[in-house]
PDB file of N, CA and C in Angstrom:
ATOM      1  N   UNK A   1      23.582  83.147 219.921  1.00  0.00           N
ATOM      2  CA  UNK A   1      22.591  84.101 219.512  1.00  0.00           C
ATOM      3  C   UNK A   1      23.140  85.010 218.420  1.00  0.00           C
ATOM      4  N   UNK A   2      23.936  85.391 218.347  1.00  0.00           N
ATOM      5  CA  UNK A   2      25.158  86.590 217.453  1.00  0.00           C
ATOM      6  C   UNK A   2      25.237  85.672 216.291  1.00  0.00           C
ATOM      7  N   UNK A   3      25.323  84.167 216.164  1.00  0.00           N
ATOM      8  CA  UNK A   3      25.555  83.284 214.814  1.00  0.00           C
ATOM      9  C   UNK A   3      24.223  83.680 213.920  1.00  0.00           C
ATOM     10  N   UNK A   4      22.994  83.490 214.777  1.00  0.00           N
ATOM     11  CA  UNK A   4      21.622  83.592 214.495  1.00  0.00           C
ATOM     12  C   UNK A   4      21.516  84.856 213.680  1.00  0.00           C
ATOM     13  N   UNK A   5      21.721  85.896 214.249  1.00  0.00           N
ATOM     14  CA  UNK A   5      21.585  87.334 213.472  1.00  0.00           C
ATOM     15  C   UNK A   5      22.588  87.343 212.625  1.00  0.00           C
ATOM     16  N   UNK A   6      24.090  87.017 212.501  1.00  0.00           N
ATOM     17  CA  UNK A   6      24.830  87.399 210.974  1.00  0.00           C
ATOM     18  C   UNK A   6      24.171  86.331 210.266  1.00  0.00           C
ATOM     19  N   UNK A   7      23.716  85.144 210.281  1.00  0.00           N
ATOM     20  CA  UNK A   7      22.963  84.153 209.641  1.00  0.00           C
ATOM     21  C   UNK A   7      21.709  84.465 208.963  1.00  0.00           C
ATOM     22  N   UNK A   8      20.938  85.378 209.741  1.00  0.00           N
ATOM     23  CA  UNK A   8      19.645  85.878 209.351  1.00  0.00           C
ATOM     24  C   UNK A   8      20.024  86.989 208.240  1.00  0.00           C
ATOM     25  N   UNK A   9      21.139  87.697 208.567  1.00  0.00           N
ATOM     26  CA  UNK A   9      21.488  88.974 207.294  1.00  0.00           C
ATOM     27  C   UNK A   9      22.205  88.320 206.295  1.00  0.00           C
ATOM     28  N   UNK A  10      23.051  87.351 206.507  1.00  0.00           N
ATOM     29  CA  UNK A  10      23.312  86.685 204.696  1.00  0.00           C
ATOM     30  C   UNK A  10      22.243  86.367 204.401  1.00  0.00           C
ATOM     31  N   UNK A  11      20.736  85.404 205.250  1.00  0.00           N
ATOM     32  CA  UNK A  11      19.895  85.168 204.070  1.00  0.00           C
ATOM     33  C   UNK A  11      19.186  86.271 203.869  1.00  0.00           C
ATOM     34  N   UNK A  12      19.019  87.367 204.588  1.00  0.00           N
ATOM     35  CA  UNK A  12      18.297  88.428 203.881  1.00  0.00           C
ATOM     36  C   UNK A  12      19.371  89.069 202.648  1.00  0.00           C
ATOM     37  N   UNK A  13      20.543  89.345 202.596  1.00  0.00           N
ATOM     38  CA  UNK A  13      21.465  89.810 201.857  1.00  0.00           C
ATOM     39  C   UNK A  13      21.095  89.126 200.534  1.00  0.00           C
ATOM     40  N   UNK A  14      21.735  87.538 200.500  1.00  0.00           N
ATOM     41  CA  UNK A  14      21.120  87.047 199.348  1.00  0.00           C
ATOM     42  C   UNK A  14      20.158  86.800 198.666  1.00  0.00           C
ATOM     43  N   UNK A  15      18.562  87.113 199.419  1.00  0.00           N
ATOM     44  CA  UNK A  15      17.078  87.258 198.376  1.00  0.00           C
ATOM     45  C   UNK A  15      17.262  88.385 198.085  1.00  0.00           C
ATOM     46  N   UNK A  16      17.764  89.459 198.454  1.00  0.00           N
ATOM     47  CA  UNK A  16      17.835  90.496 197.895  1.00  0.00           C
ATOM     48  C   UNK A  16      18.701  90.500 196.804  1.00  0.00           C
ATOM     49  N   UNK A  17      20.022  89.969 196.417  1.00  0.00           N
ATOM     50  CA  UNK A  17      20.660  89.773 195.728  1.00  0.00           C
ATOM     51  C   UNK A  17      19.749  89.000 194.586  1.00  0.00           C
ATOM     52  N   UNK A  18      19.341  88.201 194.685  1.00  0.00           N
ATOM     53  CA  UNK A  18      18.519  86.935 193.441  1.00  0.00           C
ATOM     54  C   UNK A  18      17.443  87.525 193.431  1.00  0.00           C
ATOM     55  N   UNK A  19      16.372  88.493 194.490  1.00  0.00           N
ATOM     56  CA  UNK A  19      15.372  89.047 194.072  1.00  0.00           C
ATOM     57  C   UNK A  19      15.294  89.808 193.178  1.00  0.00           C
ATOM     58  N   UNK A  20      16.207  90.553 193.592  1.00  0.00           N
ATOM     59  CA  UNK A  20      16.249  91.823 192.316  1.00  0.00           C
ATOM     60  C   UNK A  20      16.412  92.270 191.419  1.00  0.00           C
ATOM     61  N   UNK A  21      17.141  90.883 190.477  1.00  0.00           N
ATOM     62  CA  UNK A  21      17.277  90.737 188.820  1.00  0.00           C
ATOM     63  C   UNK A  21      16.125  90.402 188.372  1.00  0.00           C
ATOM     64  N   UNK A  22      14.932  89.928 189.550  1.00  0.00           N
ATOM     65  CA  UNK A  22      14.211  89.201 188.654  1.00  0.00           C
ATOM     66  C   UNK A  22      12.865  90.308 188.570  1.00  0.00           C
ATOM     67  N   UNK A  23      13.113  91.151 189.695  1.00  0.00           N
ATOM     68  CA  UNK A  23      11.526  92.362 189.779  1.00  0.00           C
ATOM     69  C   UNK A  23      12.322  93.086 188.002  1.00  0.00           C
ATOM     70  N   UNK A  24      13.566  93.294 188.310  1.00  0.00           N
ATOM     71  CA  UNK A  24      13.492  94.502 187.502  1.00  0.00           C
ATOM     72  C   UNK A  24      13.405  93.552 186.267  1.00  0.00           C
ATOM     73  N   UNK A  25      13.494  92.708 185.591  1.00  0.00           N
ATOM     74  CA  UNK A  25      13.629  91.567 184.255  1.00  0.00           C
ATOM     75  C   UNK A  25      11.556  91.605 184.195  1.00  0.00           C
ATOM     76  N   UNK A  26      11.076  91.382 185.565  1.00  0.00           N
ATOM     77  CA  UNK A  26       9.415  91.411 185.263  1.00  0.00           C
ATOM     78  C   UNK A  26       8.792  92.790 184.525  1.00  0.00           C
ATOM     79  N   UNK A  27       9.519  93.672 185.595  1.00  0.00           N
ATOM     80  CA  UNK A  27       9.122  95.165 185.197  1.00  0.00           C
ATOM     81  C   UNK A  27       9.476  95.904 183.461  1.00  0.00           C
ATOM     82  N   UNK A  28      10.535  94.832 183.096  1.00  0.00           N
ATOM     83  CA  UNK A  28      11.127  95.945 181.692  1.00  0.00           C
ATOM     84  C   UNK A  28      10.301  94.881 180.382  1.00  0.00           C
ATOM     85  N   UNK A  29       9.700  93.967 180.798  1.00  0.00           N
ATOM     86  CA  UNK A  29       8.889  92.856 179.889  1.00  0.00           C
ATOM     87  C   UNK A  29       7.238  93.420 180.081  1.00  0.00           C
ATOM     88  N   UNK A  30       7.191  94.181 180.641  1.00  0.00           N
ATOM     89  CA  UNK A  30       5.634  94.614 180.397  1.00  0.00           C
ATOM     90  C   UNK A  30       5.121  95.667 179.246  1.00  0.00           C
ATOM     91  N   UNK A  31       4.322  95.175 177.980  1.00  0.00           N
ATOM     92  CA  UNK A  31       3.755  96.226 177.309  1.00  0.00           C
ATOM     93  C   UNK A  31       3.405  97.251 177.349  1.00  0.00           C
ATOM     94  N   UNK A  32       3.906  97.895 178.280  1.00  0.00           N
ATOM     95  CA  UNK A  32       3.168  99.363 178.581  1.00  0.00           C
ATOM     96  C   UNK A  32       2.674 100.103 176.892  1.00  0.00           C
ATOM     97  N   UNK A  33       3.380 100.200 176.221  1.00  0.00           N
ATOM     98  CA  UNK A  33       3.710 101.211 174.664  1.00  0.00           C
ATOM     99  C   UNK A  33       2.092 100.174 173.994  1.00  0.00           C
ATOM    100  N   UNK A  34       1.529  98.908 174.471  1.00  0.00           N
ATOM    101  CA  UNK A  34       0.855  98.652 173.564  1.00  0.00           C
ATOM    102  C   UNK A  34      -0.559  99.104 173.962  1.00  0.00           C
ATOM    103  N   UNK A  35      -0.887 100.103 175.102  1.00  0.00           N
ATOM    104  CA  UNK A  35      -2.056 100.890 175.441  1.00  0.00           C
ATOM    105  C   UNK A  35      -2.059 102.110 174.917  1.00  0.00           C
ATOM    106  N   UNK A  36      -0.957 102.559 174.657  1.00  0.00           N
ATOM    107  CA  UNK A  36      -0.523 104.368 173.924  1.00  0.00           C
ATOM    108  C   UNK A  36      -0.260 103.716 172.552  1.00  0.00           C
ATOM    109  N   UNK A  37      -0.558 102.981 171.833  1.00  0.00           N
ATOM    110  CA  UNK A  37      -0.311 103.044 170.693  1.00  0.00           C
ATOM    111  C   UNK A  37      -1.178 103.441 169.707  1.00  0.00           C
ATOM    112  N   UNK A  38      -0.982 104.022 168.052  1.00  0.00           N
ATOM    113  CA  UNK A  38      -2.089 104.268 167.330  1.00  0.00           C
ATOM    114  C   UNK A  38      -2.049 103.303 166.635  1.00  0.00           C
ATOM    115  N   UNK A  39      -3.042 103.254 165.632  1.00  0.00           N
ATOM    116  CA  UNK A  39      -3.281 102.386 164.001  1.00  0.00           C
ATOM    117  C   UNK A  39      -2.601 103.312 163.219  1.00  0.00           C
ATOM    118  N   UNK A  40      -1.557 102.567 162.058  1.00  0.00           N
ATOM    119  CA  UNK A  40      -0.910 103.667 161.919  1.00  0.00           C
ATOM    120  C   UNK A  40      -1.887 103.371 160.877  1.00  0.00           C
ATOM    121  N   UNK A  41      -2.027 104.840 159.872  1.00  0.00           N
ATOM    122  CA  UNK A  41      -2.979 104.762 158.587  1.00  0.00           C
ATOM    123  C   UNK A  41      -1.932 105.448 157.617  1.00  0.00           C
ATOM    124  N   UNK A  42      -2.881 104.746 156.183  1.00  0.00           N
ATOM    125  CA  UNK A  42      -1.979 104.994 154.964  1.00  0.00           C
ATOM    126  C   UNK A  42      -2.924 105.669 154.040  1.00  0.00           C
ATOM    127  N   UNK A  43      -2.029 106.681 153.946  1.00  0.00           N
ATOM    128  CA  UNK A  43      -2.939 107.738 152.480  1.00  0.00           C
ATOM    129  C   UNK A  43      -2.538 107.353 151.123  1.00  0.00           C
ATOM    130  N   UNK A  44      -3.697 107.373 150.504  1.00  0.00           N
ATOM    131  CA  UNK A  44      -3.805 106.810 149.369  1.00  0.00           C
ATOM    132  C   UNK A  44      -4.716 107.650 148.455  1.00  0.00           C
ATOM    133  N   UNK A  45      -5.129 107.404 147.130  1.00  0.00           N
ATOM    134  CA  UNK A  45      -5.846 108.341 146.006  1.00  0.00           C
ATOM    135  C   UNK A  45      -6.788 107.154 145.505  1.00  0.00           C
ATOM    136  N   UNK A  46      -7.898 107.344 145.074  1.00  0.00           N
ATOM    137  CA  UNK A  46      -8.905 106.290 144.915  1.00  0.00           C
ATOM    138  C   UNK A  46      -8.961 107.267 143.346  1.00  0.00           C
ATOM    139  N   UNK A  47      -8.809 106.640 142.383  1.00  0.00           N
ATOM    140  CA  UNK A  47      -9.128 107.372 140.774  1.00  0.00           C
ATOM    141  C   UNK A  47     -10.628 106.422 140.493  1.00  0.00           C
ATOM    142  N   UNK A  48     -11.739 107.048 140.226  1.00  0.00           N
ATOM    143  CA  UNK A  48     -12.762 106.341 139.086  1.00  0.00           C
ATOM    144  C   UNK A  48     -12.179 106.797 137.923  1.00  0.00           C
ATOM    145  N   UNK A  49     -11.524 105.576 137.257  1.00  0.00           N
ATOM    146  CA  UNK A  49     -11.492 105.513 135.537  1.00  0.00           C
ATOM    147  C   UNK A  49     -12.625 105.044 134.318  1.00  0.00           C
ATOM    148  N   UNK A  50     -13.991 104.691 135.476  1.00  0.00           N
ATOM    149  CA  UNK A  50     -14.691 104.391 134.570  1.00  0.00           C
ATOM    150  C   UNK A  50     -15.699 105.696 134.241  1.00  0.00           C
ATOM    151  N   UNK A  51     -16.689 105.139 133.019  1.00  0.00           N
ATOM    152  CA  UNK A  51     -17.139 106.763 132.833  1.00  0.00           C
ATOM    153  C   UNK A  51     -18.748 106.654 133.205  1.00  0.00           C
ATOM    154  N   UNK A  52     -18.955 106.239 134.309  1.00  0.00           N
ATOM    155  CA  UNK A  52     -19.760 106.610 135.457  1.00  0.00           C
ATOM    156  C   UNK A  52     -19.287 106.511 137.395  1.00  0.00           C
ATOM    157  N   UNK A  53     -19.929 107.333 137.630  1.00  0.00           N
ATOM    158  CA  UNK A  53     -20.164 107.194 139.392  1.00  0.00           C
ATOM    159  C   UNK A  53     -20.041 105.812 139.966  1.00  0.00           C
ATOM    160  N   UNK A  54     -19.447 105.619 141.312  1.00  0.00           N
ATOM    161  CA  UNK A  54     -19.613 104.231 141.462  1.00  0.00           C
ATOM    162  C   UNK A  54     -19.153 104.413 142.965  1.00  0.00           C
ATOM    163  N   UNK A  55     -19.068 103.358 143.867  1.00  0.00           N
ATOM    164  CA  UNK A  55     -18.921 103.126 145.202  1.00  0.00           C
ATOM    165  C   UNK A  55     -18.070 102.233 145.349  1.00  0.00           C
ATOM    166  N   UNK A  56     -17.275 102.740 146.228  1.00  0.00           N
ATOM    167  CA  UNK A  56     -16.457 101.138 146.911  1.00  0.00           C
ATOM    168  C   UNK A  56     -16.764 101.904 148.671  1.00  0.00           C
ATOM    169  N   UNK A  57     -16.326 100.053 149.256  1.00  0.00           N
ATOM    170  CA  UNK A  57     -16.383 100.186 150.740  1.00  0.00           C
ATOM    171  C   UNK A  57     -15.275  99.852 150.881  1.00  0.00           C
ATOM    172  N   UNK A  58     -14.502 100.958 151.948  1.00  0.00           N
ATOM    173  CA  UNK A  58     -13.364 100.656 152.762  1.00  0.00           C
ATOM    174  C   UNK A  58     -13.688 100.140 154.026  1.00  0.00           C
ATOM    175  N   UNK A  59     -13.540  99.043 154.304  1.00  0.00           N
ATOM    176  CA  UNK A  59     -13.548  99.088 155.580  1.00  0.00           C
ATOM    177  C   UNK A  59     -15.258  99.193 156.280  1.00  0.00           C
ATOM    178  N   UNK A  60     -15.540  99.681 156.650  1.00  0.00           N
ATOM    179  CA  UNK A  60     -17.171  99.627 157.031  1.00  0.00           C
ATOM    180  C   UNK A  60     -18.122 100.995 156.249  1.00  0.00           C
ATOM    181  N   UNK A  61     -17.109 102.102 155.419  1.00  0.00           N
ATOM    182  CA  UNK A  61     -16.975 103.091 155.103  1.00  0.00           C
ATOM    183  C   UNK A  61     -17.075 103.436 153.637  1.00  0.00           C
ATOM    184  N   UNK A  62     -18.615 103.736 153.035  1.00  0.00           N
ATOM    185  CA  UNK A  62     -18.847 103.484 151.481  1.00  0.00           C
ATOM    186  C   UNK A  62     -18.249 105.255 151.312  1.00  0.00           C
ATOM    187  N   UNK A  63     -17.503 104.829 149.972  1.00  0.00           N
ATOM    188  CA  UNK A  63     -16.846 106.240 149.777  1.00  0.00           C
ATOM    189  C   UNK A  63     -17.580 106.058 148.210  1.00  0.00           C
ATOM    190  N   UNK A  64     -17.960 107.568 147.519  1.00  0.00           N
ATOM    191  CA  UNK A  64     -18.370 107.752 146.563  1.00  0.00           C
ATOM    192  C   UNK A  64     -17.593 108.369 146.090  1.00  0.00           C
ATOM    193  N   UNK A  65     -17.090 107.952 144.569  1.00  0.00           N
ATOM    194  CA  UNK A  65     -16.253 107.998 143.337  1.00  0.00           C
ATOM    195  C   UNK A  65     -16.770 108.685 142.210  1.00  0.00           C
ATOM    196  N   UNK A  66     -16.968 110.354 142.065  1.00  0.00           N
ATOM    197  CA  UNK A  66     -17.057 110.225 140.687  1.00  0.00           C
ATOM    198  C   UNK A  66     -16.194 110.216 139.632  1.00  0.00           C
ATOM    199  N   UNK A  67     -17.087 109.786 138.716  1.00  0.00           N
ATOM    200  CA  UNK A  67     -16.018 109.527 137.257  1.00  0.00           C
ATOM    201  C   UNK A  67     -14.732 110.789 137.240  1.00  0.00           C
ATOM    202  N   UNK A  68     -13.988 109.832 137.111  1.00  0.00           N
ATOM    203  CA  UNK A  68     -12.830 110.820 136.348  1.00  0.00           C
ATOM    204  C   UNK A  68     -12.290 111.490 137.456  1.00  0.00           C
ATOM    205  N   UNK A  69     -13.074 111.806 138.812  1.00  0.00           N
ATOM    206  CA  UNK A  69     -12.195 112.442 140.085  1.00  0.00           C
ATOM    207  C   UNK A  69     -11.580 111.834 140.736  1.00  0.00           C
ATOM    208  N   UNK A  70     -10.443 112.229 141.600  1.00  0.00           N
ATOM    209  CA  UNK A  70      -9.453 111.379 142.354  1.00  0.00           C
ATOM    210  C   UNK A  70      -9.881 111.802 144.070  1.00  0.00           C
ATOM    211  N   UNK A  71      -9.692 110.705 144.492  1.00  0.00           N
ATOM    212  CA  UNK A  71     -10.645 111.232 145.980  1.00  0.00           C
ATOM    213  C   UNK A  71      -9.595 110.327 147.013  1.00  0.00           C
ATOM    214  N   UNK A  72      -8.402 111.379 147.950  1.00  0.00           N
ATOM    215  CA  UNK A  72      -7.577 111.363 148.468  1.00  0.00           C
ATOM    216  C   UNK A  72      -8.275 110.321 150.152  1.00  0.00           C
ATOM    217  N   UNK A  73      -7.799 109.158 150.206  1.00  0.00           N
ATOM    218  CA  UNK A  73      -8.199 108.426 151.283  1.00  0.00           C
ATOM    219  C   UNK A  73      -6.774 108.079 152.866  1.00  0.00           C
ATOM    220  N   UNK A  74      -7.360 108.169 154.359  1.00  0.00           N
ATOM    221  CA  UNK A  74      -6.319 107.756 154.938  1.00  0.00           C
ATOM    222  C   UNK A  74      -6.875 106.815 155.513  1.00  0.00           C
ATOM    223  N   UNK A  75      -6.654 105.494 155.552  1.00  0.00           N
ATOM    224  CA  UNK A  75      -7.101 104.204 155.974  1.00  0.00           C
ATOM    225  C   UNK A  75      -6.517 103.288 156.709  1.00  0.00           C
ATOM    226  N   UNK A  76      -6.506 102.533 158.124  1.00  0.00           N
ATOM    227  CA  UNK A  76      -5.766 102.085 158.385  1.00  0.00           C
ATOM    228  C   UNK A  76      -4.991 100.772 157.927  1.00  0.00           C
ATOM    229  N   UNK A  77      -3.936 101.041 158.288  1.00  0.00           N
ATOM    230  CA  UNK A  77      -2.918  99.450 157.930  1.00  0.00           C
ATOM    231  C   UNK A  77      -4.195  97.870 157.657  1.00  0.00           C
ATOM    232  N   UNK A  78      -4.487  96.972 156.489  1.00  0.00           N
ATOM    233  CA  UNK A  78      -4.887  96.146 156.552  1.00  0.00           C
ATOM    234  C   UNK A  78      -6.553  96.374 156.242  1.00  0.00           C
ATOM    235  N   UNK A  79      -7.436  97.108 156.261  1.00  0.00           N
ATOM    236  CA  UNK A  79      -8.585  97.962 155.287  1.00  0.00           C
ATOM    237  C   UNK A  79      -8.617  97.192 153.794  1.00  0.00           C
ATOM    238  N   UNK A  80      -9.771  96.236 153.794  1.00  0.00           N
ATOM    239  CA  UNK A  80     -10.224  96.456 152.523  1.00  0.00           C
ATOM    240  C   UNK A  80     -10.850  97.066 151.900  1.00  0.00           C
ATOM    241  N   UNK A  81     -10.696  97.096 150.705  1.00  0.00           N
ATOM    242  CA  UNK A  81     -11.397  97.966 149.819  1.00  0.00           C
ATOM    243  C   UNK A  81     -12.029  97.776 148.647  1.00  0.00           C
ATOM    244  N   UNK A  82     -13.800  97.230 148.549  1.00  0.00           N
ATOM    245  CA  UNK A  82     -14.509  96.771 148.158  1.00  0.00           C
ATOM    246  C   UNK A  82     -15.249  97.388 147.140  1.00  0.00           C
ATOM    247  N   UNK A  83     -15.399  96.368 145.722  1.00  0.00           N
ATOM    248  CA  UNK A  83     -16.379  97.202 144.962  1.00  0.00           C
ATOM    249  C   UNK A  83     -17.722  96.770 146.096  1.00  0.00           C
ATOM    250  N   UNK A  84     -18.776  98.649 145.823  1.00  0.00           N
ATOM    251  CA  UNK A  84     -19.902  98.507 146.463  1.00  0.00           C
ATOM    252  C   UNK A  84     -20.424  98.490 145.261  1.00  0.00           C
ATOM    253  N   UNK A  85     -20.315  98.998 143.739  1.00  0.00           N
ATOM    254  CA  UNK A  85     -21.875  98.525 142.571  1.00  0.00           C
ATOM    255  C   UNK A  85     -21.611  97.772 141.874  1.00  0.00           C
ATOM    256  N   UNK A  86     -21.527  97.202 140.822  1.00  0.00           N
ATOM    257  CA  UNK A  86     -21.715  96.481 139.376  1.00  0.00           C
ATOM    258  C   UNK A  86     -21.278  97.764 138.308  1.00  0.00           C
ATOM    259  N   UNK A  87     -19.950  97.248 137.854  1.00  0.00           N
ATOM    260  CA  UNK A  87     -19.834  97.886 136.507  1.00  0.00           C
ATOM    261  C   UNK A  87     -19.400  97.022 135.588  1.00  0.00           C
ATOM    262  N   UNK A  88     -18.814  97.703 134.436  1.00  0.00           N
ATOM    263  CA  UNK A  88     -19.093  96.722 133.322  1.00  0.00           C
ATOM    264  C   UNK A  88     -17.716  95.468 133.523  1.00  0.00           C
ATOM    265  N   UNK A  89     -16.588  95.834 134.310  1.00  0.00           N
ATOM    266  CA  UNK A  89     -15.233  95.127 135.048  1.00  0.00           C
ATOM    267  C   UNK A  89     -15.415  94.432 135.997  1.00  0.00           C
ATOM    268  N   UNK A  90     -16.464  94.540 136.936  1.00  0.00           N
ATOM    269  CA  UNK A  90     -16.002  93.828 138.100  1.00  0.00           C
ATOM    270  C   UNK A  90     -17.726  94.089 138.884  1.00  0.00           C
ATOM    271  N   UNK A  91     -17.831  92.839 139.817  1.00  0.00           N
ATOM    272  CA  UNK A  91     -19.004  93.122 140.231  1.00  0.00           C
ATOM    273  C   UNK A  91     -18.988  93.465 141.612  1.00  0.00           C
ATOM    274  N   UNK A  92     -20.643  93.985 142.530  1.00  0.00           N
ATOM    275  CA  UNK A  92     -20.000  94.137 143.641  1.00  0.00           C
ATOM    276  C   UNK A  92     -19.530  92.982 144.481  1.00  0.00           C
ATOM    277  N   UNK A  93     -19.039  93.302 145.596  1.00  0.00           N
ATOM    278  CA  UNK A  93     -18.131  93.009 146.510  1.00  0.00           C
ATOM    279  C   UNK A  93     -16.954  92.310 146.006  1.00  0.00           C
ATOM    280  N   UNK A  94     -16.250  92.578 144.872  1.00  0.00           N
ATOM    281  CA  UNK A  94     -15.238  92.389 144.112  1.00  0.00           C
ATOM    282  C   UNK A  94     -13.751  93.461 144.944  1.00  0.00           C
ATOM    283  N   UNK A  95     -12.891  92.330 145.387  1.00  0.00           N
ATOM    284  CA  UNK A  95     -11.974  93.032 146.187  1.00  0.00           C
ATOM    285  C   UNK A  95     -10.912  93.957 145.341  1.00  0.00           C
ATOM    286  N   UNK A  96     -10.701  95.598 145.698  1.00  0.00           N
ATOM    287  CA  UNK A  96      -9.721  95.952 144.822  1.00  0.00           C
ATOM    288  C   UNK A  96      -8.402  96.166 145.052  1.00  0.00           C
ATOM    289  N   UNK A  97      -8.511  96.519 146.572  1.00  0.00           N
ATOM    290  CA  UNK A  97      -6.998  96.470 147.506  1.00  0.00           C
ATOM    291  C   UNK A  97      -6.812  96.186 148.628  1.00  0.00           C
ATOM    292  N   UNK A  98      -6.217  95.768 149.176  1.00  0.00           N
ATOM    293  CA  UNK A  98      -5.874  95.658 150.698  1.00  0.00           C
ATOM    294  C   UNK A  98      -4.861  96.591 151.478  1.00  0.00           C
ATOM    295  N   UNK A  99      -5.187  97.791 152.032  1.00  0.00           N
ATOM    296  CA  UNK A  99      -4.306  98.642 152.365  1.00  0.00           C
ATOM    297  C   UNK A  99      -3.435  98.191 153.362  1.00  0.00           C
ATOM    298  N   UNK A 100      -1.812  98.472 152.524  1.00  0.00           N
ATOM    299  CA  UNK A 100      -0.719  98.134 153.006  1.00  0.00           C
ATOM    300  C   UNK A 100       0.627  99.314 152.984  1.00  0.00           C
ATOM    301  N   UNK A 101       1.526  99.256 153.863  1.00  0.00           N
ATOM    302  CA  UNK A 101       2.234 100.452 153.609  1.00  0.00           C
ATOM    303  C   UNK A 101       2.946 100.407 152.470  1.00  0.00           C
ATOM    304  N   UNK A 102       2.899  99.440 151.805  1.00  0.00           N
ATOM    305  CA  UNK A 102       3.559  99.595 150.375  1.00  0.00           C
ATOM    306  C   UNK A 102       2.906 100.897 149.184  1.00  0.00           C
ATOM    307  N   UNK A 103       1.013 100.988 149.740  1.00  0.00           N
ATOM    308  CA  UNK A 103       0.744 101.642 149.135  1.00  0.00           C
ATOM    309  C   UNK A 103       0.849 103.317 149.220  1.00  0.00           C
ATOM    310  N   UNK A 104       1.236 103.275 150.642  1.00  0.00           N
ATOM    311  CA  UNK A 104       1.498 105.212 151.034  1.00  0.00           C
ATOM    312  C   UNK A 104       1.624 106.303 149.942  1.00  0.00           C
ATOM    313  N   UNK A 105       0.908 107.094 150.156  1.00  0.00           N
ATOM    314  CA  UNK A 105       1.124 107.778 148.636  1.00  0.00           C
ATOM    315  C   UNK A 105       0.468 107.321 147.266  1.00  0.00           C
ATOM    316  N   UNK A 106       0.489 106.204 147.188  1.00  0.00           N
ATOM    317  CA  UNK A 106      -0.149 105.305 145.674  1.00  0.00           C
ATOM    318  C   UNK A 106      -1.743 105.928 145.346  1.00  0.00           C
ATOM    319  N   UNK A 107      -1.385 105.934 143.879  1.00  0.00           N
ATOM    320  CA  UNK A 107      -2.901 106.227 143.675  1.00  0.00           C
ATOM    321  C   UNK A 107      -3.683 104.936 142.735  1.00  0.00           C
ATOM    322  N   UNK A 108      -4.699 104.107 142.983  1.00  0.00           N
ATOM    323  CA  UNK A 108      -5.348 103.232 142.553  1.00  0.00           C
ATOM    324  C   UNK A 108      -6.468 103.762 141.646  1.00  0.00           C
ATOM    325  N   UNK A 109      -6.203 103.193 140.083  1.00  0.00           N
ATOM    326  CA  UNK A 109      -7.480 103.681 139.747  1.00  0.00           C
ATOM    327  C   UNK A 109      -8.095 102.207 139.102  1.00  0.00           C
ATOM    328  N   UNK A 110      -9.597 102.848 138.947  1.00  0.00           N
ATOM    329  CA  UNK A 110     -10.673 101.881 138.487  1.00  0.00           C
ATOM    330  C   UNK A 110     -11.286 102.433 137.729  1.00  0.00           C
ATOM    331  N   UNK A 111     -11.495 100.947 137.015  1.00  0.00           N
ATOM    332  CA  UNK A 111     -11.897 100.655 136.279  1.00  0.00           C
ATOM    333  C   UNK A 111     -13.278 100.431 135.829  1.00  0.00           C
TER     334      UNK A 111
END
């Protein structure tokens, strides 16, 4: 009977031993950080260089350009940015950037 019980505590000893690399290896592989995370966004300057008013769409988001003003944008990572009219360069839905962190800070102008 006494063989039975030190027999029964090595095999409990050893799942505990092999169990427990593997809870804590499950536990440190879970995404937690990808529910708290943001979009990171990139600021950028939209210039109209042409010499009228005009529209582009970022994203789902028509922003109005007038001539000659610079109109400070924060957009997230991957945002296009679409002619919305017809000018004498480019027509609409003519793509002008794809916001990337290369552009942080950058100011784009149009044409």
């Amino acid at each position: 009977m006494k063989f039975r019980n030190v027999f029964a505590a090595a095999a409990l000893v050893a799942t505990t031993l092999v169990a427990s690399p593997v809870v804590h290896a499950s536990a440190l592989n879970s995404p937690v950080h990808a529910m708290f995370g943001k979009t990171k966004t990139i600021k950028l300057t939209l210039m109209n260089d042409s010499g009228a008013p005009m529209e582009v769409k970022a994203g789902d988001d028509v922003i109005k350009l007038e001539a000659g003003k610079p109109v400070t944008v924060n957009l997230p990572d991957g945002t296009r940015v679409v002619s919305n009219t017809t000018t004498e360069k480019s027509q609409a839905g003519t793509l002008i950037a794809q916001v990337s962190s290369s552009l942080n800070g950058a100011t784009i102008h149009i044409k």
